[in-house]
Protein backbone atom coordinates (compact mmCIF):
# COMPACT_ATOMS: atom_id res chain seq x y z
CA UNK A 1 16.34 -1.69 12.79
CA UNK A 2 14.08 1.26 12.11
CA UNK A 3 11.09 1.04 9.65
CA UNK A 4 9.31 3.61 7.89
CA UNK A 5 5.73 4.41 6.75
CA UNK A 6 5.01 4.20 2.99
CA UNK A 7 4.46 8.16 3.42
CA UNK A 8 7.94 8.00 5.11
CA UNK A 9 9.46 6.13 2.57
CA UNK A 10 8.01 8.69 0.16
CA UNK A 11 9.44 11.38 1.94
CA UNK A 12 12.95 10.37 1.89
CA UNK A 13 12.88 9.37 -1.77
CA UNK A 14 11.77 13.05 -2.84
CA UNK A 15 8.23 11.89 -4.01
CA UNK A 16 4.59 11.56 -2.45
CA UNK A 17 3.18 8.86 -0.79
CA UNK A 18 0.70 8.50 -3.87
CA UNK A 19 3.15 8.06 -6.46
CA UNK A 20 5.34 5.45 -4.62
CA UNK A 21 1.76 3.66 -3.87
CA UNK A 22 0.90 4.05 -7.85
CA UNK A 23 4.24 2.82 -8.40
CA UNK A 24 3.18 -0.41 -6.15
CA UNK A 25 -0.24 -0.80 -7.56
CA UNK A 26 1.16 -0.77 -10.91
CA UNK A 27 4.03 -2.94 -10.25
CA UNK A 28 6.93 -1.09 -10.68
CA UNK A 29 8.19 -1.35 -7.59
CA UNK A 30 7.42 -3.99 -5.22
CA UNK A 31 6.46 -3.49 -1.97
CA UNK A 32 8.22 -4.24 1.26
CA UNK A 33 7.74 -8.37 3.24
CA UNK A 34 6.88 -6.61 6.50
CA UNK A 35 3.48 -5.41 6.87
CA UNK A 36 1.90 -3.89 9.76
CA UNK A 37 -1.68 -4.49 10.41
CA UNK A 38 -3.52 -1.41 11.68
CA UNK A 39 -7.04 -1.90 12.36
CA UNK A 40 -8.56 -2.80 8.62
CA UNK A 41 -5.89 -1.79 7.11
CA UNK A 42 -1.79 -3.05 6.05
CA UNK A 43 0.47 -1.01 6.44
CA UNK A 44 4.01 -1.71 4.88
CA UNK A 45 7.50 -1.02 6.60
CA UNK A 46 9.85 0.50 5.14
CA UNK A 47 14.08 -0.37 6.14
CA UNK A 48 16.56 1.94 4.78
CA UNK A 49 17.96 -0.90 2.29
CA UNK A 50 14.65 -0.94 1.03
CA UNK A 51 14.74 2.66 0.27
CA UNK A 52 17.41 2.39 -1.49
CA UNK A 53 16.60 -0.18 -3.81
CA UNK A 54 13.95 1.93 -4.40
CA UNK A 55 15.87 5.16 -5.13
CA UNK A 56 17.69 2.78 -7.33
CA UNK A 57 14.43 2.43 -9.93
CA UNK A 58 13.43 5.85 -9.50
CA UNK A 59 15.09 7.25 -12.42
CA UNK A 60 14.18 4.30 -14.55
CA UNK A 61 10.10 5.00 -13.78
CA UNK A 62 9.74 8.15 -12.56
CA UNK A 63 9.05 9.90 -15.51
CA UNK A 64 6.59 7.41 -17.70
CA UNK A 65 4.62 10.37 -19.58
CA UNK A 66 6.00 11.81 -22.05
CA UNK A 67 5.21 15.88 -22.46
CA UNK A 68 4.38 17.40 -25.76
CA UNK A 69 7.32 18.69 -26.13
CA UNK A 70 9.15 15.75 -25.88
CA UNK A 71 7.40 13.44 -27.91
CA UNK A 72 7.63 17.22 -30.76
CA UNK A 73 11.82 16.22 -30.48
CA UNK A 74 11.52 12.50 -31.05
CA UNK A 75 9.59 13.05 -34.25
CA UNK A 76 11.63 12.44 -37.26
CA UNK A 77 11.95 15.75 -39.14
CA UNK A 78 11.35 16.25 -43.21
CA UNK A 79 14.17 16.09 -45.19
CA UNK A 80 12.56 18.64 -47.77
CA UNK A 81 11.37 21.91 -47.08
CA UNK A 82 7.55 22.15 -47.93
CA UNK A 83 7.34 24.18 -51.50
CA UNK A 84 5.12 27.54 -51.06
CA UNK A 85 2.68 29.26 -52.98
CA UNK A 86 4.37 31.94 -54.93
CA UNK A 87 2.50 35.40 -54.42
CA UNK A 88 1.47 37.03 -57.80
């Protein structure tokens, strides 16, 4: 069975390495049972079924923040038009 990096991992699901770590720290997605020790450091791998059930949330997370111009359409708009000044 073949295991990928977390930068691997990334790659295949179409984002970087930092947001599928943010993703972990934050825990939206959890991480992978195998981990690799390198030195200091863990290192978690990746199986293609994994991946998947990752690619699975994606939609569901990947966009959290809201741009102005989205949060502009969700605001309820007046019923009334506002009265102007008439010019003299």
């Amino acid at each position: 069975m073949k295991t990928y990096s977390t930068r691997e991992a990334a790659k295949k699901l179409g984002i970087t390495g930092v947001a599928l770590g943010r993703y972990i720290n934050l825990g939206k997605v959890m991480p992978p049972q195998q981990t690799i020790s390198v030195g200091n450091k863990q290192i978690h791998a990746w199986t293609d079924e994994e991946i998947e059930r990752v690619r699975k949330l994606l939609p569901k997370i990947a966009n959290g923040r809201k741009t102005r111009y989205q949060k502009q359409k969700n605001k309820p708009q007046a019923t009334k038009p506002v009265p102007r000044k008439k010019k003299n």
